[in-house]
Protein backbone atom coordinates (compact mmCIF):
# COMPACT_ATOMS: atom_id res chain seq x y z
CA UNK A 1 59.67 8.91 -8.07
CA UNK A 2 56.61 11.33 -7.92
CA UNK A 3 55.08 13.16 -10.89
CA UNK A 4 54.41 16.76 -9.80
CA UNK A 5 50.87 17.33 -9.86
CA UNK A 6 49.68 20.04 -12.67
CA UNK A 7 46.81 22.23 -12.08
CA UNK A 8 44.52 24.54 -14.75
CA UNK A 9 42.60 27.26 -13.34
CA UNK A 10 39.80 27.76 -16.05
CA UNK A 11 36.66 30.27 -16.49
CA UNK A 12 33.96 30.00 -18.74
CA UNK A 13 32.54 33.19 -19.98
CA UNK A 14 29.32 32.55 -22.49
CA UNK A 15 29.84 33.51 -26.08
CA UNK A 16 33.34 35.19 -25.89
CA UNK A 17 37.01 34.09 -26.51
CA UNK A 18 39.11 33.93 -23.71
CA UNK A 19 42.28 32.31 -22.01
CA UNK A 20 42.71 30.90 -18.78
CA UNK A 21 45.37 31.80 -16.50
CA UNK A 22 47.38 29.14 -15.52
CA UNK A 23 49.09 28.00 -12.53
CA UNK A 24 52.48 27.03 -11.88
CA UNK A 25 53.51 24.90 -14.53
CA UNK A 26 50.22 24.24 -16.01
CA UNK A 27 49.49 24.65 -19.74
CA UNK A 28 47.17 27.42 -21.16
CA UNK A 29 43.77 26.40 -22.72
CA UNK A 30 41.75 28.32 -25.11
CA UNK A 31 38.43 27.56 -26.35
CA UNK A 32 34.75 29.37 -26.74
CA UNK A 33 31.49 28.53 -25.91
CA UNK A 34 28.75 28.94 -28.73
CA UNK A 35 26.43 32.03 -28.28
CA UNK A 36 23.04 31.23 -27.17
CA UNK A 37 20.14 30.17 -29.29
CA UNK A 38 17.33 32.20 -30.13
CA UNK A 39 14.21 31.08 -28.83
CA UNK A 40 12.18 28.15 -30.83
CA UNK A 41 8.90 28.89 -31.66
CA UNK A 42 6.66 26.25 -30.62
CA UNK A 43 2.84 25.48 -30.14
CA UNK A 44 2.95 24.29 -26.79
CA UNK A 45 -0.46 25.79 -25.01
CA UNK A 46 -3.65 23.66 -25.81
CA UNK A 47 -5.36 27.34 -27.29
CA UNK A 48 -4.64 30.80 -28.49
CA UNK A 49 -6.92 32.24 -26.53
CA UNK A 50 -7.93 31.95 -22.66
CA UNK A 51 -10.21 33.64 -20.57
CA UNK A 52 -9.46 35.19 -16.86
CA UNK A 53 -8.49 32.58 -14.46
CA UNK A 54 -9.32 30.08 -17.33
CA UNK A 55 -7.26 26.85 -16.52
CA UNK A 56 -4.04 26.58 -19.55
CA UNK A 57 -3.17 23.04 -20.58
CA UNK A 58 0.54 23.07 -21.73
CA UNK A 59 1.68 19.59 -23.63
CA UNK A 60 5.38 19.77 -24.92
CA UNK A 61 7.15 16.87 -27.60
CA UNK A 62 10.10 17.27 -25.70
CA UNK A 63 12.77 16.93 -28.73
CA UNK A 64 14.44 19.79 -27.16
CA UNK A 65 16.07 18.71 -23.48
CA UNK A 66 13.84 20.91 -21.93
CA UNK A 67 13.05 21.70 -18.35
CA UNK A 68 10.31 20.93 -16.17
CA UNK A 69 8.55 24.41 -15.71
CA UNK A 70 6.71 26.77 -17.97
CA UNK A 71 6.73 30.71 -17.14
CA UNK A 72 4.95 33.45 -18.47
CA UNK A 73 3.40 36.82 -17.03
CA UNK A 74 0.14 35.62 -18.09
CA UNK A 75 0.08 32.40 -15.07
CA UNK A 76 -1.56 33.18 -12.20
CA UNK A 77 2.15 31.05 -11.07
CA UNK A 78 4.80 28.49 -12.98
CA UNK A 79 3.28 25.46 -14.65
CA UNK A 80 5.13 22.08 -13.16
CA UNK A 81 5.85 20.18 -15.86
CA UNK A 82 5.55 16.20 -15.85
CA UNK A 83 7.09 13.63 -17.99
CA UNK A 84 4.12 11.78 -19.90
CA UNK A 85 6.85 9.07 -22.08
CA UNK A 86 10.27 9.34 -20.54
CA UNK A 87 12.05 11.19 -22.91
CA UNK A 88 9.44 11.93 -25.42
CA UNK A 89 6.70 14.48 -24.12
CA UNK A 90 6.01 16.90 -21.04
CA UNK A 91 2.39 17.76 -19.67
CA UNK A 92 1.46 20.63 -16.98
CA UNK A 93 -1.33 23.16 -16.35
CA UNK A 94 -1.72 26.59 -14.58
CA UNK A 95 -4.27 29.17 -14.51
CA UNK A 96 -4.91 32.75 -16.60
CA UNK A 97 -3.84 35.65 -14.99
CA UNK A 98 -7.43 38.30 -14.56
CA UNK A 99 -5.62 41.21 -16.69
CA UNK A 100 -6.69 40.87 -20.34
CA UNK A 101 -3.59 41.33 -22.80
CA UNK A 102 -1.25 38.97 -24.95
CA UNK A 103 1.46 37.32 -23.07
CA UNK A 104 4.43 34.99 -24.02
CA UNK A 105 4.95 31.81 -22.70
CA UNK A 106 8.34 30.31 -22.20
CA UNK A 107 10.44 26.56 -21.39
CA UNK A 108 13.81 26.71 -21.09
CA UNK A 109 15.46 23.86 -23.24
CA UNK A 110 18.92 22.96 -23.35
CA UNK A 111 21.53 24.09 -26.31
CA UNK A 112 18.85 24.85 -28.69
CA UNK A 113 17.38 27.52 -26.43
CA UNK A 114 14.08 28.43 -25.31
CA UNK A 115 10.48 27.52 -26.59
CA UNK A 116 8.27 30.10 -26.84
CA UNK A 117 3.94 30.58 -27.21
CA UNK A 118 2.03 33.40 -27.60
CA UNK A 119 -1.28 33.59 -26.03
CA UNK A 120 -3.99 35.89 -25.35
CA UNK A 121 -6.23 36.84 -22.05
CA UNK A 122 -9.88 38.61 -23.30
CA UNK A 123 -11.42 40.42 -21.94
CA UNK A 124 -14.88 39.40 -20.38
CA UNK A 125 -17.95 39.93 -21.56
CA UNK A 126 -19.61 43.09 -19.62
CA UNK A 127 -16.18 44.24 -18.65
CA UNK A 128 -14.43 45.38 -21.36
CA UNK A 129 -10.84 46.76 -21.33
CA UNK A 130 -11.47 50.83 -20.07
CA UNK A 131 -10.79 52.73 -23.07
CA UNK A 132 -8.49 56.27 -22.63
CA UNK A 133 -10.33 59.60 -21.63
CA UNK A 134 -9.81 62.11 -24.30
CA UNK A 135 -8.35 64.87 -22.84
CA UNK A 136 -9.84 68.14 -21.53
CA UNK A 137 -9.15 71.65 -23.37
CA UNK A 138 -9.75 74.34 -21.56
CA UNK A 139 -10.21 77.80 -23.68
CA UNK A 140 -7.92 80.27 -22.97
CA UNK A 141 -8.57 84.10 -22.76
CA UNK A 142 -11.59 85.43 -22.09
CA UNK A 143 -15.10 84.09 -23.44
CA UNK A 144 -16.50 85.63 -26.24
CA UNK A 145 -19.93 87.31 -25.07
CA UNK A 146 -20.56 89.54 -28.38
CA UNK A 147 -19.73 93.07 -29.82
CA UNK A 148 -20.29 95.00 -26.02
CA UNK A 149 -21.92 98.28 -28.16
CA UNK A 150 -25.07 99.70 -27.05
CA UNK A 151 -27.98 97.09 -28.21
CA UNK A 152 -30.90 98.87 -30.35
């Protein structure tokens, strides 16, 4: 004799409760999924500091599962990362971005969430960041030009 075959139909929905819907004869399953981590700060870029289009040396100790790309706004484009040890560290390099500012840097590790570096682009020297124009006030009314009586 044949067992009739039981089916679950199941969807996972990040950080909320929730119950699936089952099929014919199946059971019901409930269970949650953690929310995710905040982000890890780390020390990941070989400086604080960079200048534009200055080549970034990124060197991970990856204890977290982490992936195999680095991202910020501040790389000219993605940093490939390479294992150095299997297991034990990752190594990759990209290049400044030309707009001076601070940027955050970013690798996207598994449950304990994302590592995260701060770094800065200055300025160069002889080109400094263009400070605001104050802004122009223009009187209003008519100039003052004196008393108008006759002059002795």
């Amino acid at each position: 004799m044949r067992r009739p075959r039981r089916s679950l139909a199941v969807l996972l929905v990040v950080g909320t409760a929730f119950a699936s819907t089952p099929a014919a004869g199946a059971q019901e399953v409930r269970f949650s999924l953690p929310d995710p981590m905040p982000p890890v700060i780390g020390s990941f870029l070989d400086k604080d500091e960079y200048a534009p289009g200055e080549r970034i040396e990124i060197f991970l100790v990856d204890t977290h599962r982490c992936g195999y790309t680095a991202t910020s706004p501040g790389f000219t484009a993605p940093a490939e990362l390479a294992l150095v040890r299997p297991g034990y560290s990752l190594r990759g390099a990209t290049t400044a971005v030309a707009r001076p500012g601070t940027y955050r840097a970013e690798i996207p590790c598994g449950m304990t969430g994302p590592v995260v570096d701060t770094f800065t682009i200055a300025p160069q020297p002889g080109n400094p960041v263009p400070k605001p124009k104050p802004p122009i006030v223009k009187p209003k009314g008519a100039p003052d030009t004196g008393g108008g009586g006759t002059a002795p």
